[in-house]
Protein backbone atom coordinates (compact mmCIF):
# COMPACT_ATOMS: atom_id res chain seq x y z
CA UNK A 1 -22.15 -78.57 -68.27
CA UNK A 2 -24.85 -81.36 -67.60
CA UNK A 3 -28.61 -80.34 -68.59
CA UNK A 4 -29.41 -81.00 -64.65
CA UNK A 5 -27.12 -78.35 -63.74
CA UNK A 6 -28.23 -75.62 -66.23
CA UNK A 7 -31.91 -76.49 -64.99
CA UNK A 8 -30.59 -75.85 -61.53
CA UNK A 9 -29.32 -72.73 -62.34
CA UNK A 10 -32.35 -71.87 -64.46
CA UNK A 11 -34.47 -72.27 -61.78
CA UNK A 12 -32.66 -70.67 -59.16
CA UNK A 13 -33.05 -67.31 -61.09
CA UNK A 14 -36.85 -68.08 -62.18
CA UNK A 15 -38.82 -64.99 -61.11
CA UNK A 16 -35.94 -62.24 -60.34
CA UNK A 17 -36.41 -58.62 -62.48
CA UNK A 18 -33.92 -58.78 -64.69
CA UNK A 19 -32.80 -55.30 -63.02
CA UNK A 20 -31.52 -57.60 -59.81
CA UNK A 21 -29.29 -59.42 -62.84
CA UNK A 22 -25.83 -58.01 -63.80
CA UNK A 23 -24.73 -59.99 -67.36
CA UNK A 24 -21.34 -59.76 -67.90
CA UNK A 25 -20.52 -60.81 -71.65
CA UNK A 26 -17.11 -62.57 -72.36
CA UNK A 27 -14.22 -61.72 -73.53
CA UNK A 28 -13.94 -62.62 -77.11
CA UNK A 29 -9.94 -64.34 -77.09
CA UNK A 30 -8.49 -63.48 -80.44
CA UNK A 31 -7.24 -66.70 -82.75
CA UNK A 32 -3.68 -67.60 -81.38
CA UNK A 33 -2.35 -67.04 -85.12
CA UNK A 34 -4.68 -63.45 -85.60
CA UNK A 35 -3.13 -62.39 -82.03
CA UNK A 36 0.43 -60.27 -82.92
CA UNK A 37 1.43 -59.99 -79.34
CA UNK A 38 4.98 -61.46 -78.68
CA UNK A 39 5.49 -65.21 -78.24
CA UNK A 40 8.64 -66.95 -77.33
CA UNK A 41 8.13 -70.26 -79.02
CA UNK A 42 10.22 -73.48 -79.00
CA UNK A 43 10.06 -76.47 -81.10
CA UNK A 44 10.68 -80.02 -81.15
CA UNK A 45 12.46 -82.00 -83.48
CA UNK A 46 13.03 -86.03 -83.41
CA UNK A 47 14.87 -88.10 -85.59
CA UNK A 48 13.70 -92.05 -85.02
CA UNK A 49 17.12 -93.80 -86.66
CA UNK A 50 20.69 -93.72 -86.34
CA UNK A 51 20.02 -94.64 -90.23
CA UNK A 52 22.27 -92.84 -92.64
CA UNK A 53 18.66 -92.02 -94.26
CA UNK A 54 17.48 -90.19 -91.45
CA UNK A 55 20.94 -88.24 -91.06
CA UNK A 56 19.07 -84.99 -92.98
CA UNK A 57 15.73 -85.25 -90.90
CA UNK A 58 17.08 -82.88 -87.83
CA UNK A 59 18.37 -80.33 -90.48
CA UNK A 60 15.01 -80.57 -92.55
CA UNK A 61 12.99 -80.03 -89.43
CA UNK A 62 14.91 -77.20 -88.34
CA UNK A 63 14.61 -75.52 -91.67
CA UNK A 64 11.02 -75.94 -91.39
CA UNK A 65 10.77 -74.76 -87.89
CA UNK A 66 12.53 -71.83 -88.12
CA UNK A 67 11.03 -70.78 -91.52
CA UNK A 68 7.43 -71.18 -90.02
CA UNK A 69 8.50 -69.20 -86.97
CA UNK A 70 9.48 -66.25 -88.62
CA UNK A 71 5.87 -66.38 -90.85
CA UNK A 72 4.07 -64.96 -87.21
CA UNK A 73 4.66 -61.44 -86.41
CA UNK A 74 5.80 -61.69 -83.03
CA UNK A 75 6.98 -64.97 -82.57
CA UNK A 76 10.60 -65.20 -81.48
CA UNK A 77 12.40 -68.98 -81.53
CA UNK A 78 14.11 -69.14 -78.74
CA UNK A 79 15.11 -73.00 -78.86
CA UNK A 80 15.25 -76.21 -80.36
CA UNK A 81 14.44 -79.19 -78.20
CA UNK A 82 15.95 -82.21 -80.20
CA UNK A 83 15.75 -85.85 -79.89
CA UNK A 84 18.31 -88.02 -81.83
């Protein structure tokens, strides 16, 4: 928010009783890895080559994918995009 608008807003409420002002705090949003609600999560995987040196890459990312998903309490995998 641009300092000119916070001044406008400053001003605007210059002078009222602070009983004419209702705050209403925030909502403090819990970290997305501290919050165990459930989470259907998907994942990408890519493999650049055709190259006979890439031909493990899908299966290593995979591994990795579905290893990290099952880490989180909550999170379910429910697919694998792949690119190949």
């Amino acid at each position: 928010m641009s300092e000119d608008i916070k001044a406008k807003i400053r001003e605007r409420y210059k002078g009222n009783a602070n009983a004419n002002i209702e705050v209403i705090p925030a909502i403090e949003q819990p970290s997305f890895y501290e919050d165990f609600s459930e989470k259907r999560v998907a994942v990408y995987a890519r493999v650049s080559t055709g190259s006979a040196n890439q031909t493990s890459s899908y299966e290593l990312q995979k591994g990795y994918y579905e290893q990290d998903v099952t880490r989180h309490p909550g999170w379910k995998l429910v697919r694998i995009y792949a690119e190949m």
